[in-house]
Protein backbone atom coordinates (compact mmCIF):
# COMPACT_ATOMS: atom_id res chain seq x y z
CA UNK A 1 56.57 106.90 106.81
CA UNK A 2 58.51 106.44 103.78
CA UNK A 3 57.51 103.88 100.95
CA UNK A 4 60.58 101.50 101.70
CA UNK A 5 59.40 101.10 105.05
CA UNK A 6 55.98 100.41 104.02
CA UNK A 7 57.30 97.66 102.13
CA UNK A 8 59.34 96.55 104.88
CA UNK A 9 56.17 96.54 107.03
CA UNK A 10 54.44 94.18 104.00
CA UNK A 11 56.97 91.63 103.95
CA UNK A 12 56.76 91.16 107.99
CA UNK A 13 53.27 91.01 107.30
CA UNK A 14 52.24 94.01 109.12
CA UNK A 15 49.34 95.51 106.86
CA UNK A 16 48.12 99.40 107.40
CA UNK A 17 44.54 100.04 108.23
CA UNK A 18 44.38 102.73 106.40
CA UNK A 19 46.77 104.69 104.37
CA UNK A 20 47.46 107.76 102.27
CA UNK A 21 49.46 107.83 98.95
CA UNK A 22 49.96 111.53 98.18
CA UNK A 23 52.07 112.73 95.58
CA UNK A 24 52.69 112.32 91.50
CA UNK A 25 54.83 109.83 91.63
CA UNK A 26 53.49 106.50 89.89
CA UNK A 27 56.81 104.57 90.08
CA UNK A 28 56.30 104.32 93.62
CA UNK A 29 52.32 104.39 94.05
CA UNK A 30 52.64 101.13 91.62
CA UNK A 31 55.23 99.84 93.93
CA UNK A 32 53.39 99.85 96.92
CA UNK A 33 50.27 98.90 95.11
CA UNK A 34 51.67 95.35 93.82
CA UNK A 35 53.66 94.78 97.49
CA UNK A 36 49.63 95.22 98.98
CA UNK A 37 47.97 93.44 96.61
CA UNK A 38 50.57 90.50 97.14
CA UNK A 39 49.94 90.68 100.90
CA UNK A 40 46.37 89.68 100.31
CA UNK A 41 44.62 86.71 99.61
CA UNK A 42 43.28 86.61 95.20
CA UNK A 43 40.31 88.59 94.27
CA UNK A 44 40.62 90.81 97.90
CA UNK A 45 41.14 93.85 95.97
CA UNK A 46 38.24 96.49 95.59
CA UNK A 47 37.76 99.70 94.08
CA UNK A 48 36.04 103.02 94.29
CA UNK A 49 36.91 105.88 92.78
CA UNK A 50 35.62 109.42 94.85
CA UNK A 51 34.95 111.27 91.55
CA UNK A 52 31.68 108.52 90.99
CA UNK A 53 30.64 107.54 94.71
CA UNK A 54 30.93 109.25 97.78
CA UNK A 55 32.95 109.23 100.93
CA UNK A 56 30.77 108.03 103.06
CA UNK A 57 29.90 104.79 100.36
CA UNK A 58 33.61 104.01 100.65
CA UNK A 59 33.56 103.70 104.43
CA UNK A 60 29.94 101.87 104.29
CA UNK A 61 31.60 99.26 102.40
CA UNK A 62 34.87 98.97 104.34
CA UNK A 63 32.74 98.41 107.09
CA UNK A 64 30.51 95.51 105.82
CA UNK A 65 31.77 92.05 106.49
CA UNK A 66 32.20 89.83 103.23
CA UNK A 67 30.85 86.33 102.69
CA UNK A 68 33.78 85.43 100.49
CA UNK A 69 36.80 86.83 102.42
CA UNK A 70 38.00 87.69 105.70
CA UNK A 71 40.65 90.11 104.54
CA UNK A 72 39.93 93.26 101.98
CA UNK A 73 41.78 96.00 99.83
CA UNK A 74 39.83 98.70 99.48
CA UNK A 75 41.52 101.25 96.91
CA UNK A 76 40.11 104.84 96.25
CA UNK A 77 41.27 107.14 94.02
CA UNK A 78 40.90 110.78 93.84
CA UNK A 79 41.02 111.10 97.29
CA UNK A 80 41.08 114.77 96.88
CA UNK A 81 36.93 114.75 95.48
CA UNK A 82 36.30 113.99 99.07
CA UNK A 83 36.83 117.96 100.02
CA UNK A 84 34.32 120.72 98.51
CA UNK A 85 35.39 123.49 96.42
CA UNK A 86 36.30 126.46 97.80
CA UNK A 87 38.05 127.06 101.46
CA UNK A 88 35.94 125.00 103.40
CA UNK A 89 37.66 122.40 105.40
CA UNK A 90 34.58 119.96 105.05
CA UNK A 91 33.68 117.11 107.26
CA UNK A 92 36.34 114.46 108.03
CA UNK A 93 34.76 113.36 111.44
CA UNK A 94 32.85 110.15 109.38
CA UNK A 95 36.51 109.33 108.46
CA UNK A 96 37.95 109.86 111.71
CA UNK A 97 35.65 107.33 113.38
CA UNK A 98 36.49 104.95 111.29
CA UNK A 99 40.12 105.07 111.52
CA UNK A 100 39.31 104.90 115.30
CA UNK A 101 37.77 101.71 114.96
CA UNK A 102 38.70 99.74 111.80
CA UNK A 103 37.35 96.96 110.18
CA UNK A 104 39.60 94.19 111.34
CA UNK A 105 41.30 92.49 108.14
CA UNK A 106 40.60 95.59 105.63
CA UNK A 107 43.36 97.86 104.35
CA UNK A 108 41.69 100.90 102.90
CA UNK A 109 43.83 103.20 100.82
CA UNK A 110 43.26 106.63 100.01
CA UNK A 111 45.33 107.70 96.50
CA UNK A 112 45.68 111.77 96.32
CA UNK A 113 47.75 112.16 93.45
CA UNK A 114 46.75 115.10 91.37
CA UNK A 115 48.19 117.95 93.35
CA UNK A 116 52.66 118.21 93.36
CA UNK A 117 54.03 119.55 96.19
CA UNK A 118 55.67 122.65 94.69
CA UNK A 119 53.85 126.26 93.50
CA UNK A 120 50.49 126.62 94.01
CA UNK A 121 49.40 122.78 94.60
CA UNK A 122 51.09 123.68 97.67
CA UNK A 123 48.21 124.85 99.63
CA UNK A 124 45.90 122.41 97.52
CA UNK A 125 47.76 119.54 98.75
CA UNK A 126 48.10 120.92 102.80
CA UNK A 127 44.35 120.89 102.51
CA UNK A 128 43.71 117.42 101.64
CA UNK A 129 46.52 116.28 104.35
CA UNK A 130 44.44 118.22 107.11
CA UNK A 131 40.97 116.32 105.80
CA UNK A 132 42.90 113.13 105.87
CA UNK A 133 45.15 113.89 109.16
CA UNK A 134 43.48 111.32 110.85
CA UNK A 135 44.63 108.28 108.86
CA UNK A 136 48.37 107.64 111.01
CA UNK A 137 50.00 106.17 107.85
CA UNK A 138 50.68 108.93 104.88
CA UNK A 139 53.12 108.52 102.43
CA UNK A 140 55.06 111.44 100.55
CA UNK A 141 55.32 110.34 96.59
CA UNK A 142 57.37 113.04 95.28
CA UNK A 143 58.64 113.05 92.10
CA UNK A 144 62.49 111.55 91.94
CA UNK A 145 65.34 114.02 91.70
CA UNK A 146 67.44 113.24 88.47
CA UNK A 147 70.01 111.69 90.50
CA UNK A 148 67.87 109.25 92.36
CA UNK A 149 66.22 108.21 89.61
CA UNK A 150 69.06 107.39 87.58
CA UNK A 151 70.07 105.24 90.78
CA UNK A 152 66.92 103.52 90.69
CA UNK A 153 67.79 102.72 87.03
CA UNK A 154 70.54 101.15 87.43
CA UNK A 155 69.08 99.02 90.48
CA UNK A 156 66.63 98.24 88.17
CA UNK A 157 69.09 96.98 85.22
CA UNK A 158 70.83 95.01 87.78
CA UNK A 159 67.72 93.17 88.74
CA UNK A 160 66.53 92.57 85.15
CA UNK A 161 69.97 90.88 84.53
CA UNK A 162 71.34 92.86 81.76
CA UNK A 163 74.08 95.20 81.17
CA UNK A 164 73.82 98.96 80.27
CA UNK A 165 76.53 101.66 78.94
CA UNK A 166 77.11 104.35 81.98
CA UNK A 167 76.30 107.03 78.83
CA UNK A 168 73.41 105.23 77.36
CA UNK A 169 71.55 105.17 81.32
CA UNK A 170 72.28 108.70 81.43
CA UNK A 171 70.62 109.64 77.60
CA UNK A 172 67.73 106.97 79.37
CA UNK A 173 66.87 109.18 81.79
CA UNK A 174 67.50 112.28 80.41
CA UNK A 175 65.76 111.43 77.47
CA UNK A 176 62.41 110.28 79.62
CA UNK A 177 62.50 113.19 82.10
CA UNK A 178 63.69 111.33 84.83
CA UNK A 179 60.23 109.57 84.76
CA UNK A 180 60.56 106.52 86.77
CA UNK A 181 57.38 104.86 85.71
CA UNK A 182 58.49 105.20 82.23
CA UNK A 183 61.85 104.72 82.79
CA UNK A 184 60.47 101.27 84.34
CA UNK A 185 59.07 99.93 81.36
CA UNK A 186 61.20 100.86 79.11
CA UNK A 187 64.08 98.90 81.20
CA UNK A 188 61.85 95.72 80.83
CA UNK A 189 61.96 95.96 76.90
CA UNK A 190 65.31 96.53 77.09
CA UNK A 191 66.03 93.53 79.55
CA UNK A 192 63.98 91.43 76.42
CA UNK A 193 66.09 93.12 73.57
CA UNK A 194 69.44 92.42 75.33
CA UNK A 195 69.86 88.37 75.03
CA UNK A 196 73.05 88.87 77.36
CA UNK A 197 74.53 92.16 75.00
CA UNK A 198 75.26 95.66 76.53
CA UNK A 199 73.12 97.94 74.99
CA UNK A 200 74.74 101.31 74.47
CA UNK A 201 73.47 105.05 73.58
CA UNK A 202 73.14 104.49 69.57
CA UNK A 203 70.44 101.68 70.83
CA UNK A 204 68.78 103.93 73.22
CA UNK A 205 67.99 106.18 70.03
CA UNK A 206 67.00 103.21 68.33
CA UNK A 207 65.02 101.29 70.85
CA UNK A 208 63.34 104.12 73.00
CA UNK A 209 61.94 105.93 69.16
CA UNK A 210 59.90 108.18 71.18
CA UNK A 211 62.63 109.06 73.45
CA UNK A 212 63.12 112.94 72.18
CA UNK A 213 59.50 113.27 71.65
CA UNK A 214 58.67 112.30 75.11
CA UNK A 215 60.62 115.64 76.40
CA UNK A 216 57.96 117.35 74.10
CA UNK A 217 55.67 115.70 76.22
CA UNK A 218 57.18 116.50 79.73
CA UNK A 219 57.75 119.93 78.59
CA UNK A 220 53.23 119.93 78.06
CA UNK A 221 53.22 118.25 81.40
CA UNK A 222 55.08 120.32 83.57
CA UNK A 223 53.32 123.73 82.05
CA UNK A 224 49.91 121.88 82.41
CA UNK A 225 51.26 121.56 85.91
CA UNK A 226 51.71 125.35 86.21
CA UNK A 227 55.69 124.14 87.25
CA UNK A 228 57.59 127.43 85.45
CA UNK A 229 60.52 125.75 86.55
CA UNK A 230 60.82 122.27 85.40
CA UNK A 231 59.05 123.69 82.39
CA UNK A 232 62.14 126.05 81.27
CA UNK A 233 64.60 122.92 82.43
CA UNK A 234 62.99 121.07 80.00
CA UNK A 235 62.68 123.66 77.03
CA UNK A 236 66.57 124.02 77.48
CA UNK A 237 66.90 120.36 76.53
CA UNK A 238 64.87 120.99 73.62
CA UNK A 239 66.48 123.64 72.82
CA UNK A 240 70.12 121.96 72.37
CA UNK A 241 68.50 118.99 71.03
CA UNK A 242 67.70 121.13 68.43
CA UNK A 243 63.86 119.57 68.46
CA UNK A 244 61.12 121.64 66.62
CA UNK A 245 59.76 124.22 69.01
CA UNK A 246 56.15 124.64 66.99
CA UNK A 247 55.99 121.09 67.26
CA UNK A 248 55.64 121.47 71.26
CA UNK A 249 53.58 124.59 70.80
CA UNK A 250 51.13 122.41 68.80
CA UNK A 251 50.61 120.00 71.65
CA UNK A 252 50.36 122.71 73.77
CA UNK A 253 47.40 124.01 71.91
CA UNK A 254 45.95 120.53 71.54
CA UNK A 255 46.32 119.81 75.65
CA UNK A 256 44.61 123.59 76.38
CA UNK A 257 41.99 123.24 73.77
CA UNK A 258 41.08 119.86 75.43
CA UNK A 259 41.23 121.03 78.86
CA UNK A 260 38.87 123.79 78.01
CA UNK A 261 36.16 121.49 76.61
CA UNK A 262 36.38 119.69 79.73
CA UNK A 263 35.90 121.98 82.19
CA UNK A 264 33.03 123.29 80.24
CA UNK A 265 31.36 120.16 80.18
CA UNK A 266 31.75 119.74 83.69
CA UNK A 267 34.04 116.28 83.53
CA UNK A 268 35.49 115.67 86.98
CA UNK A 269 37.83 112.75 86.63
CA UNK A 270 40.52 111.28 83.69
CA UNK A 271 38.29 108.30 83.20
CA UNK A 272 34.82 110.84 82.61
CA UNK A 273 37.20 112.92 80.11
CA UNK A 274 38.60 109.44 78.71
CA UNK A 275 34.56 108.69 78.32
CA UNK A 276 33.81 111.98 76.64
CA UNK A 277 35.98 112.64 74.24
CA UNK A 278 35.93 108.67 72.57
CA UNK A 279 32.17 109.14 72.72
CA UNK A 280 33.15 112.22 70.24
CA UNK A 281 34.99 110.12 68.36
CA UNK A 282 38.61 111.14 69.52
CA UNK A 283 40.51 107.80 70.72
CA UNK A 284 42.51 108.62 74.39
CA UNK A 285 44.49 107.07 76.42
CA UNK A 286 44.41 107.08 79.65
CA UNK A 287 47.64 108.68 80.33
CA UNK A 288 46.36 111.49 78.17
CA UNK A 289 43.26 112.28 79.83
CA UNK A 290 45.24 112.00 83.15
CA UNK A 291 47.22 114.94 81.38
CA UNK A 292 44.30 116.73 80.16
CA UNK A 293 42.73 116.68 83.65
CA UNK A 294 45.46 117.56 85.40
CA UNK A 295 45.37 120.87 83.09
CA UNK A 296 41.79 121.12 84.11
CA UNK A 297 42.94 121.17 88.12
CA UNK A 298 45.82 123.77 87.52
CA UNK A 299 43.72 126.61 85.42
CA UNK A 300 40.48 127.68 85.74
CA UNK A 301 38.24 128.36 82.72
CA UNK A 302 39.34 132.13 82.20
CA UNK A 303 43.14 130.75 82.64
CA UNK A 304 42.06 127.99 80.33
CA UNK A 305 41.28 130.67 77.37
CA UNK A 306 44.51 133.18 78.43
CA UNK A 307 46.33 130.51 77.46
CA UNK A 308 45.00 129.96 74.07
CA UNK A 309 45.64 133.38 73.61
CA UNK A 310 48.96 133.34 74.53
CA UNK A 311 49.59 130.06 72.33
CA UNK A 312 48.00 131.97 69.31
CA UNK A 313 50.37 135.38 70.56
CA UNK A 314 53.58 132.95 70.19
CA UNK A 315 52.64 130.71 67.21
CA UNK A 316 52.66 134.06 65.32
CA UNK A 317 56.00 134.84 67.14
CA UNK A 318 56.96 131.70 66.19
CA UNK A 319 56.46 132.37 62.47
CA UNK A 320 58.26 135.89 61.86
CA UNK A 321 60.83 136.35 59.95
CA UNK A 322 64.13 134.98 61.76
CA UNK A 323 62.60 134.64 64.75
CA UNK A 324 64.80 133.00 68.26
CA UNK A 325 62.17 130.28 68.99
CA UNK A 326 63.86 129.88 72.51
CA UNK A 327 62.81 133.09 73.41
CA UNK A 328 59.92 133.14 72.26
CA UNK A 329 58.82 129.81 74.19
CA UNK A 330 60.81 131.27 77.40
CA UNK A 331 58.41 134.37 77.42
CA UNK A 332 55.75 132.20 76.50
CA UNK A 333 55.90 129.74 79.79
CA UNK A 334 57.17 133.04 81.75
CA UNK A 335 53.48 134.74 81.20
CA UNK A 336 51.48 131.93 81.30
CA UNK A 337 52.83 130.60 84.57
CA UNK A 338 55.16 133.72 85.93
């Protein structure tokens, strides 16, 4: 099942007993999110998250009848803490059972969205389908193609009632990484900015400020990701932006250094890393712990320090006399995630 015809299911009132959101993509996840909590009656929503209680505390819930409410939204994320470490398949028959016999009036939906569906969260990801294969409704959220997403732009331009230069959509997206949750909000500033003017590509410079800086950001994202790849797509764009390589380096470093620290202390979740690091006294958001803990996923611990190594290996490269920056940084994502 796809997410438009989830939605279409919502709006004939058809609600899923249970469903699974796997996939990166937050665009969409938020999408179907809203259309479900809009399907419910106020306050039905609950939520767990399977990096603090257990499996089996999710479905004890799900299955007790509330005082207050006949119908329920039960949300849980990180589905994927519901399978041990290692190979084993672990036990999905207490899951099974219930999707057999669901509580009438609850939704319950499982969010997997730390594993992509490309390199090696490949066989990560087939393993949590096979623990959840007995929920009927799973939905793919891959991340959009460039093309769709500028698509979905303009849809979304439409909608907010505002007009937008072909060129300046095209630096939008380009400019975010084809992002769509990003792209999203930054459309609804825009939509408050316009007052009935076009906005063109001079104001997407001026309006998005962060708008090269971000590609800094998807270029950390996509090699925290271990995605070789979208990683050298991305330093290309760099590259004839003319941006500061070092710059991305240096948040490379950061995002590595932090990842470390985490696995070391054992964190299992972006909101325990969010938790951690402000008790040391280092402010986070939560996008950036989501970032950090995605790195945390992708390498282990030895990784973790090969890559500091390598960071330190192309700072200095970085730094010689007349050095080519862009080959440097190629042969720097090539060995870390070759």
């Amino acid at each position: 099942m796809t997410a438009a015809q989830l939605l279409a299911r919502l709006q004939k009132g058809a609600k899923p007993a249970a469903l699974l959101l796997i996939g990166p993509e937050a665009y969409e996840r938020r999408r179907i999110k809203d259309a479900l909590a809009v399907a419910f009656p106020p306050g039905a929503l609950a939520q767990h998250d399977l990096a603090e209680v257990s499996l089996a505390e999710v479905l004890d819930d799900a299955r007790a009848l509330s005082l207050f409410a006949s119908e329920r939204l039960i949300w849980v994320l990180n589905a994927e803490n519901a399978l041990p470490r290692g190979e084993d398949p672990g036990d999905s028959a207490p899951l099974e059972a219930y999707v057999k016999d669901p509580t009438p009036g609850v939704s319950l939906v499982f969010e997997a969205s730390r594993f992509d569906f490309e390199g090696d969260d490949k066989r990560r990801q087939e393993r949590v389908r096979k623990f959840y294969a007995a929920i009927p409704d799973a939905i793919e959220l891959r991340r959009f193609p460039t093309h769709e997403a500028r698509a979905e732009a303009e849809s979304l331009v439409r909608k907010a009632g505002f007009r937008m230069e072909p060129s300046a959509l095209d630096a939008l997206v380009e400019a975010l990484g084809a992002d769509m949750a990003r792209i999203a909000v930054e459309i609804e500033k825009l939509a408050l900015y316009a007052s009935g003017r076009e906005i063109g590509a001079e104001e997407i410079a001026a309006l998005v400020p962060d708008a090269r800086a971000s590609n800094i950001f998807a270029l950390v994202n996509a090699i925290g990701r271990r995605d070789r790849g979208r990683a050298l797509e991305i330093l290309d764009t760099l590259t004839r932006e003319g941006e500061y390589l070092p710059l991305a380096l240096a948040f490379l470093a950061t995002q590595f250094r932090m990842a470390l620290v985490a696995r070391e202390a054992g964190l299992k979740s972006s909101s325990q890393i969010q938790s951690h690091f402000s008790r040391m006294g280092v402010p986070m958001w939560g996008s950036r712990a989501e970032q950090i803990y995605q790195t945390v996923v992708k390498f282990s611990g030895p990784q973790l320090e090969r890559a500091l190594a390598l960071i330190f290996r192309a700072d200095r490269g970085l730094r010689d006399a007349r050095p080519d920056d862009r080959i440097v940084m190629e042969q720097f994502i090539l060995q870390l995630v070759g």
